[in-house]
PDB file of N, CA and C in Angstrom:
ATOM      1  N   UNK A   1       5.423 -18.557  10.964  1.00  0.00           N
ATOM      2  CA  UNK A   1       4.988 -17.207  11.288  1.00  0.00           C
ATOM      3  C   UNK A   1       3.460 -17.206  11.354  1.00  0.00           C
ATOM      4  N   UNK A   2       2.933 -16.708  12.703  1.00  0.00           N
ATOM      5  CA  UNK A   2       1.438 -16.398  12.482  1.00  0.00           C
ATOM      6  C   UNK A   2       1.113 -15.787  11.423  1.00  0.00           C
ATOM      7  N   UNK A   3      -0.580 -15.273  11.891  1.00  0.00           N
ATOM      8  CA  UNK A   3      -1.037 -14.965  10.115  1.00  0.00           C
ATOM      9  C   UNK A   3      -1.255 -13.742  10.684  1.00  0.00           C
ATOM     10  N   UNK A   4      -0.962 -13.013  12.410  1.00  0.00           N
ATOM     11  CA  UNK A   4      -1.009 -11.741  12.700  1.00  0.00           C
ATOM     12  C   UNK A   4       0.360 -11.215  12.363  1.00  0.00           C
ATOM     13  N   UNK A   5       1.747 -11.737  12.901  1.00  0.00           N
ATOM     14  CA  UNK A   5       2.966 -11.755  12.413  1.00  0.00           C
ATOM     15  C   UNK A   5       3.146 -11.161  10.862  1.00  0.00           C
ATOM     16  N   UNK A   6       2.649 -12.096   9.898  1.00  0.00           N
ATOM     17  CA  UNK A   6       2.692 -11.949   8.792  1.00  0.00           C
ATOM     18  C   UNK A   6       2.076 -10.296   8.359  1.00  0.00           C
ATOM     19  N   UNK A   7       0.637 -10.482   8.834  1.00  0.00           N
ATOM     20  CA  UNK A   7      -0.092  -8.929   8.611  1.00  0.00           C
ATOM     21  C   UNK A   7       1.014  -8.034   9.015  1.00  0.00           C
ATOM     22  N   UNK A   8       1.528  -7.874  10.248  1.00  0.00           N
ATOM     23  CA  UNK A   8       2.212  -6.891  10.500  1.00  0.00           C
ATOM     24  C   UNK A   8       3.748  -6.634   9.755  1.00  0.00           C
ATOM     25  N   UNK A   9       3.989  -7.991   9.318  1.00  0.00           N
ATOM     26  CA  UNK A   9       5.635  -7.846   8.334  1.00  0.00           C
ATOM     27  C   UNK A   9       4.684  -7.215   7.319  1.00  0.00           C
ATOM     28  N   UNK A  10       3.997  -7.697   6.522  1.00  0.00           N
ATOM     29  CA  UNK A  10       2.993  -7.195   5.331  1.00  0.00           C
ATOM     30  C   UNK A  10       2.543  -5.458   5.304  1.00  0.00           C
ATOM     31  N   UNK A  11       2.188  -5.464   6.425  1.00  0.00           N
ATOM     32  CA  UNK A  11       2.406  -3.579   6.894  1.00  0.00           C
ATOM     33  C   UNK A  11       3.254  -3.338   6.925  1.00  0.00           C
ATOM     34  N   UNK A  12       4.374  -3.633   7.677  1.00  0.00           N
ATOM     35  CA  UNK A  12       5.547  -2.356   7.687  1.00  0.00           C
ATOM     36  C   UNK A  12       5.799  -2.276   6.473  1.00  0.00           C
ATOM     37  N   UNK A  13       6.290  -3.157   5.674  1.00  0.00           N
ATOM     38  CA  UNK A  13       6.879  -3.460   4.109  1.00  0.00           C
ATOM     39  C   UNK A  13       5.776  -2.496   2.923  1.00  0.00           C
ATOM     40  N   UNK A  14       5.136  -2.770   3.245  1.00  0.00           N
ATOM     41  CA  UNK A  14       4.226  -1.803   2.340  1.00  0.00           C
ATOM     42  C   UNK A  14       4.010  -0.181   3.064  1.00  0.00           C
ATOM     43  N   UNK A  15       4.162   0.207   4.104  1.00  0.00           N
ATOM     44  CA  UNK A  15       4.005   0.899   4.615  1.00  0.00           C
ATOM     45  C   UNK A  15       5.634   2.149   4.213  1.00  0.00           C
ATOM     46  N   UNK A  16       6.568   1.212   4.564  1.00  0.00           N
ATOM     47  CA  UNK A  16       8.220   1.244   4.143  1.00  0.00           C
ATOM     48  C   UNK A  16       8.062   2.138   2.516  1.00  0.00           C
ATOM     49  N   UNK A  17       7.817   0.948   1.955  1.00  0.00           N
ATOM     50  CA  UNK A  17       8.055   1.462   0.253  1.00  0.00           C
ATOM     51  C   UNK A  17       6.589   2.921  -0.019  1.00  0.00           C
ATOM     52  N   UNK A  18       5.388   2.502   0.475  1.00  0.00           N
ATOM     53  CA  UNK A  18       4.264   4.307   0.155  1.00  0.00           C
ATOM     54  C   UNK A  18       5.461   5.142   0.991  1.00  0.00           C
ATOM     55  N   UNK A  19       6.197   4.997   2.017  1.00  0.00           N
ATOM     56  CA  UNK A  19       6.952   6.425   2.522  1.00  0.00           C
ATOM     57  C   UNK A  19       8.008   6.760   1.868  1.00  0.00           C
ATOM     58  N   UNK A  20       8.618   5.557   1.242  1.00  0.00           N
ATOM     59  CA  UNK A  20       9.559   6.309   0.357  1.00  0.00           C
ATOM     60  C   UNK A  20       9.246   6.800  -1.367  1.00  0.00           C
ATOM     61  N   UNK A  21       7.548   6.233  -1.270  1.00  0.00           N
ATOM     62  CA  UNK A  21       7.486   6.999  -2.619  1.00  0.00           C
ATOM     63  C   UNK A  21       6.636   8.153  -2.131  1.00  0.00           C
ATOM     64  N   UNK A  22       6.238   8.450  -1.121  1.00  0.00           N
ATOM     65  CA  UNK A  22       5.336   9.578  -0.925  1.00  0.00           C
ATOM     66  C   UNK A  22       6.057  10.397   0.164  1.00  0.00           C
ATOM     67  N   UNK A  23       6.418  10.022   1.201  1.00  0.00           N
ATOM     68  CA  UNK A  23       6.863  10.676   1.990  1.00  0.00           C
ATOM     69  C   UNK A  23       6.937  12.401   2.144  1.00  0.00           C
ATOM     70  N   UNK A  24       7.928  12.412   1.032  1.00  0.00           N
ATOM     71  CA  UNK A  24       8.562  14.068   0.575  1.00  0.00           C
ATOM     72  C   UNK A  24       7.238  14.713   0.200  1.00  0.00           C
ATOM     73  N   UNK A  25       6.177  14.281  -0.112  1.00  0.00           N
ATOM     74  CA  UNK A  25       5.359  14.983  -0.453  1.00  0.00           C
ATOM     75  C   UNK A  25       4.380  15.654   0.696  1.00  0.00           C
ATOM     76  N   UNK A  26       4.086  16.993   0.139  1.00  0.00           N
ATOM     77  CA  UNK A  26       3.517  17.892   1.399  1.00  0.00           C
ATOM     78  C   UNK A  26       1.971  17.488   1.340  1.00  0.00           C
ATOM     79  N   UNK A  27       1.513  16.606   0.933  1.00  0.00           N
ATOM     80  CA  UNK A  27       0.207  16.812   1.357  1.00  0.00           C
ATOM     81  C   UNK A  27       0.078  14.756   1.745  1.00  0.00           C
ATOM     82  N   UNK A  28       0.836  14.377   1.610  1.00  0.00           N
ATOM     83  CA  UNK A  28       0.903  13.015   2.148  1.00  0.00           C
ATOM     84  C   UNK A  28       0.963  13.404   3.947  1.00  0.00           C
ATOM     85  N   UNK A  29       0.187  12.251   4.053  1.00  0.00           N
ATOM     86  CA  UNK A  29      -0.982  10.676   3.599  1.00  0.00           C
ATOM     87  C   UNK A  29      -2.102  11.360   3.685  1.00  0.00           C
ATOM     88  N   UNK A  30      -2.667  12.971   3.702  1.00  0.00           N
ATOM     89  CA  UNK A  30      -4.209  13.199   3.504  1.00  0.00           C
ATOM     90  C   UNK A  30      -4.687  13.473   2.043  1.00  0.00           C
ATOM     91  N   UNK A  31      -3.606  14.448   1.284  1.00  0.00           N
ATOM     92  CA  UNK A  31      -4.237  14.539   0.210  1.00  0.00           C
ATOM     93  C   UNK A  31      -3.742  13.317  -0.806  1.00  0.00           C
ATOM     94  N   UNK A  32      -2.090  12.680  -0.417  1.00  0.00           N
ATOM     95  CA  UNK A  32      -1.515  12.479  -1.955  1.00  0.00           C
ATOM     96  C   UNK A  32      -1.882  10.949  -1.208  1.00  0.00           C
ATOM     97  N   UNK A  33      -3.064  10.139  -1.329  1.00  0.00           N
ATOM     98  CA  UNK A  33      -2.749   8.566  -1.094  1.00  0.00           C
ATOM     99  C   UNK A  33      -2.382   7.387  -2.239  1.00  0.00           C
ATOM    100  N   UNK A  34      -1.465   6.113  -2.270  1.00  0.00           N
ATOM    101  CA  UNK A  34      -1.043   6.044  -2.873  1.00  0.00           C
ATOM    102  C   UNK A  34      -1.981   5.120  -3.485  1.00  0.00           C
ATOM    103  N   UNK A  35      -3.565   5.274  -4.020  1.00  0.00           N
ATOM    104  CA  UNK A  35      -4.429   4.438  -4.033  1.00  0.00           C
ATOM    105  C   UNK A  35      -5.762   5.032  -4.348  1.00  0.00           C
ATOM    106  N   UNK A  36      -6.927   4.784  -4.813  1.00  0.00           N
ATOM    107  CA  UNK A  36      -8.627   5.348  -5.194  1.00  0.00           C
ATOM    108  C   UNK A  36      -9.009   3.898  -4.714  1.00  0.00           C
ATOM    109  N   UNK A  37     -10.134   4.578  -4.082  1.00  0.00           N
ATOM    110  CA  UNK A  37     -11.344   3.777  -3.857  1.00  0.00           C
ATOM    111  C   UNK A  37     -12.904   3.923  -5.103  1.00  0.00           C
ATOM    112  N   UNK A  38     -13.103   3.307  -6.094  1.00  0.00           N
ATOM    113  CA  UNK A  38     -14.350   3.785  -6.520  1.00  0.00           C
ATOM    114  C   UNK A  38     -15.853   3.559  -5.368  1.00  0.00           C
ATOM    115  N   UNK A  39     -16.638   3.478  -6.169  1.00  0.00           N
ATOM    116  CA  UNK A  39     -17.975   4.340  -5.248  1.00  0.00           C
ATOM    117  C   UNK A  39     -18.715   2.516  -5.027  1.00  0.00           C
ATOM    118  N   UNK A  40     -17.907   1.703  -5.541  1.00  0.00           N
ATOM    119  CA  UNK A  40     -18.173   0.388  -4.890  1.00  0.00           C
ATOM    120  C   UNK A  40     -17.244  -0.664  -3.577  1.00  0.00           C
ATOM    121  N   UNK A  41     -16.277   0.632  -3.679  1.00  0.00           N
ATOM    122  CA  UNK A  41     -15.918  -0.109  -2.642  1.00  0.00           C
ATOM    123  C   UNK A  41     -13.975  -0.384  -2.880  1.00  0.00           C
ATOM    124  N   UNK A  42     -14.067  -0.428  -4.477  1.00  0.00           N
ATOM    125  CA  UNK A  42     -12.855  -1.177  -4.852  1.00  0.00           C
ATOM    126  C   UNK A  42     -11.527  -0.449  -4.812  1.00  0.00           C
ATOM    127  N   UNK A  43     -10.790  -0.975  -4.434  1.00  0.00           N
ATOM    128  CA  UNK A  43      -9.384  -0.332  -4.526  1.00  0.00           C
ATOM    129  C   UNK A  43      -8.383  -0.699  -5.896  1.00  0.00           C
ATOM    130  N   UNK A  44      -7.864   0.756  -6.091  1.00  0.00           N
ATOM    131  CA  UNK A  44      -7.615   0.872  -7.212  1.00  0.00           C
ATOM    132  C   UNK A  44      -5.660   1.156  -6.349  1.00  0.00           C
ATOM    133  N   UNK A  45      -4.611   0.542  -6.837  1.00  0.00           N
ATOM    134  CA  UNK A  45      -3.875   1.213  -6.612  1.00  0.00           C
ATOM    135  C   UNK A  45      -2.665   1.919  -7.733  1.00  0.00           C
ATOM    136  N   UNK A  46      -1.983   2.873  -7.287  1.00  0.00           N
ATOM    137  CA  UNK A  46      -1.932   4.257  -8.130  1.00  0.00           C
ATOM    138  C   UNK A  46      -0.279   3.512  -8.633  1.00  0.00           C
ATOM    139  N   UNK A  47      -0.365   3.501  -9.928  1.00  0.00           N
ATOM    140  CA  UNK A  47       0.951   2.967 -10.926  1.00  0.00           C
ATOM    141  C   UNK A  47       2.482   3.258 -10.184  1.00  0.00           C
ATOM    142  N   UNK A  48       2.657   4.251  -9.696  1.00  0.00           N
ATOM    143  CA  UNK A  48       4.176   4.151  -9.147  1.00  0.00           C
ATOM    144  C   UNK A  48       3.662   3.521  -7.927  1.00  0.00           C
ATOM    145  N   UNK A  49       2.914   2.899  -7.251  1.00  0.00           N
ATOM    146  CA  UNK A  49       3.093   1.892  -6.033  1.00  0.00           C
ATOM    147  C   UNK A  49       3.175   0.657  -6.768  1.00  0.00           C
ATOM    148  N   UNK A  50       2.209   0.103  -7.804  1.00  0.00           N
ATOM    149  CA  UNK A  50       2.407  -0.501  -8.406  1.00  0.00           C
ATOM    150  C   UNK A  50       3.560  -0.763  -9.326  1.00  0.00           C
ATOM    151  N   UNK A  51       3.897  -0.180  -9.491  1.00  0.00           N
ATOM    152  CA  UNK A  51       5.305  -0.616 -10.306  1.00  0.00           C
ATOM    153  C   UNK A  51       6.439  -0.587  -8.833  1.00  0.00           C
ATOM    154  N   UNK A  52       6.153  -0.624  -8.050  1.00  0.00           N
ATOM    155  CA  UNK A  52       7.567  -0.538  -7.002  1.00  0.00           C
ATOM    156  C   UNK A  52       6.764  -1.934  -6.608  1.00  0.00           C
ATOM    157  N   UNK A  53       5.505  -1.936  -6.192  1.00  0.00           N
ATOM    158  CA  UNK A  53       5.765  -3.855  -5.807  1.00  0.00           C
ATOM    159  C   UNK A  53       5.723  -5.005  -6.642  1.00  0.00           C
ATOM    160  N   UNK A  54       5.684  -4.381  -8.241  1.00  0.00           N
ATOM    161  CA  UNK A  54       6.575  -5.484  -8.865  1.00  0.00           C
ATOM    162  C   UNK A  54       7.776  -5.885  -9.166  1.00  0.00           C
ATOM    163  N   UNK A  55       8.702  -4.901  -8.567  1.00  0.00           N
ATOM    164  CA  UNK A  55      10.225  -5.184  -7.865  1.00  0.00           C
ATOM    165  C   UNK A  55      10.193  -6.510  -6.935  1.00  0.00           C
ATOM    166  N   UNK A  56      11.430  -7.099  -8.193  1.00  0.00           N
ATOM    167  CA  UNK A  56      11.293  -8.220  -6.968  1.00  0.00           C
ATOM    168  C   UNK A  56      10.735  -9.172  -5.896  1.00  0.00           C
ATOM    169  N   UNK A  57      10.856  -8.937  -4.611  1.00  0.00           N
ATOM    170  CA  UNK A  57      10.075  -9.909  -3.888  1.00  0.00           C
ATOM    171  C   UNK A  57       9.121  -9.429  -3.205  1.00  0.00           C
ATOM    172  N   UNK A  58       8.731  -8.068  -3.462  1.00  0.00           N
ATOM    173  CA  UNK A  58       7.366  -7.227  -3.104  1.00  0.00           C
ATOM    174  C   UNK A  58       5.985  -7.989  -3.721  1.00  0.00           C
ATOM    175  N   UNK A  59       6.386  -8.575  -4.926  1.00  0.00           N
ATOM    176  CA  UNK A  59       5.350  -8.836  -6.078  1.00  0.00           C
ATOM    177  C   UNK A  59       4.381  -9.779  -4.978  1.00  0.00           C
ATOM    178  N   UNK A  60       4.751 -10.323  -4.146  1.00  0.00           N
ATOM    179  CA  UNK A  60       3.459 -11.092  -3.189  1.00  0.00           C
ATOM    180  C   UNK A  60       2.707 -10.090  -2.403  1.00  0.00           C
ATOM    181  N   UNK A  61       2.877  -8.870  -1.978  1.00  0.00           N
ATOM    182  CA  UNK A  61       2.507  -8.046  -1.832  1.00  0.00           C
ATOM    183  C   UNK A  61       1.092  -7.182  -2.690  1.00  0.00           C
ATOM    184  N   UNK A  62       1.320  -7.312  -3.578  1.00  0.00           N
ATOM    185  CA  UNK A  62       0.224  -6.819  -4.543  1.00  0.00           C
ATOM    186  C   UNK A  62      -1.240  -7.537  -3.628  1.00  0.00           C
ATOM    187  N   UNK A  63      -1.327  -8.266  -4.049  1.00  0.00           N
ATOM    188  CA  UNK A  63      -3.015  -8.599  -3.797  1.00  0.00           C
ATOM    189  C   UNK A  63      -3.351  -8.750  -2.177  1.00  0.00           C
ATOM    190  N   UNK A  64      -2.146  -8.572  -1.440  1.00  0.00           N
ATOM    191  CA  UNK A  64      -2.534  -8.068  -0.031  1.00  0.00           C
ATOM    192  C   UNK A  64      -2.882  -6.598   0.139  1.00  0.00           C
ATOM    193  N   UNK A  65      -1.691  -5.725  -0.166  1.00  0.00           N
ATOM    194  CA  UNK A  65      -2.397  -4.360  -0.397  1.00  0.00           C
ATOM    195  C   UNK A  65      -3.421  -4.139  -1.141  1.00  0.00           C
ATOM    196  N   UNK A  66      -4.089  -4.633  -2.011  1.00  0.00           N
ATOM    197  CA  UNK A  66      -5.784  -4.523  -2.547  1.00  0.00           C
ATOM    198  C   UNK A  66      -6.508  -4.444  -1.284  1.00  0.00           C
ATOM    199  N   UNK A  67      -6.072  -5.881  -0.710  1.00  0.00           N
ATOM    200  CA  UNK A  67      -6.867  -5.929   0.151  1.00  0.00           C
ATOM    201  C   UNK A  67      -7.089  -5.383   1.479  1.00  0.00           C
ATOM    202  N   UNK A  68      -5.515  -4.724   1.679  1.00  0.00           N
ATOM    203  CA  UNK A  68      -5.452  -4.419   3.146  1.00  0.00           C
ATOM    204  C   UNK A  68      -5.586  -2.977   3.161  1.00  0.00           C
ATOM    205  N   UNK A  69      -4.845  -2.053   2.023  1.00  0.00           N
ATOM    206  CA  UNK A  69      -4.247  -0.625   2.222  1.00  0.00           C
ATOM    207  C   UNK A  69      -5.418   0.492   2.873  1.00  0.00           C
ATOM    208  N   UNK A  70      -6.264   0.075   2.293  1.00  0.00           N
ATOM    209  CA  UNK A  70      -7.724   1.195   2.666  1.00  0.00           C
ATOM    210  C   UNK A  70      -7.463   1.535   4.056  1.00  0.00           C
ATOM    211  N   UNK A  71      -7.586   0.015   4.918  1.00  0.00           N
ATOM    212  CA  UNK A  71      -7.853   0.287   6.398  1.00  0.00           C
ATOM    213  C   UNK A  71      -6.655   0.696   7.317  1.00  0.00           C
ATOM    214  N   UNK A  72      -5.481   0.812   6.244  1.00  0.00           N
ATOM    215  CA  UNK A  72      -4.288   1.423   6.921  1.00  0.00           C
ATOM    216  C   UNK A  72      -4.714   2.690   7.207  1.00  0.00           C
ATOM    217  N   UNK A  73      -5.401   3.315   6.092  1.00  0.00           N
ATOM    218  CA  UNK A  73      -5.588   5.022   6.371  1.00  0.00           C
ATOM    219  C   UNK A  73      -7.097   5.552   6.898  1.00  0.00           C
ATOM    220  N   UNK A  74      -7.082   4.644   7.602  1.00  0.00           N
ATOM    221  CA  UNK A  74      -8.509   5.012   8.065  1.00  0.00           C
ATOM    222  C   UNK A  74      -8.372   5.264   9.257  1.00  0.00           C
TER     223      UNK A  74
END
């Protein structure tokens, strides 16, 4: 699998699980994101995303969404 391939399995999959934990919510994806940025830059992400990608085979997932999630919602 390319490493664009991959990005994009890596998005939907993370993209998949923030809609089913946010989805229902009325102010998702402007007010409720599943994630903080502090004032350096860093991404912080928010405990029920985190605890859903340490389910199983999500857990490789973690340190891609650090790295990727910001520029999803931009």
């Amino acid at each position: 699998m390319s490493s664009s391939d991959q990005h994009l399995d890596n998005t939907i999959k993370l993209l998949d699980i923030v809609y089913d934990l946010h989805g229902g919510d009325r102010g998702y994806p402007y007010q409720n994101v599943p994630f903080s940025v502090d004032e350096k830059g860093s991404v912080t992400l928010k405990e029920n995303l985190l605890s859903e990608l340490n389910k199983g085979e999500d857990k490789n997932l973690i340190d891609w969404a650090q790295e990727n999630i910001k520029s999803l919602y931009e």
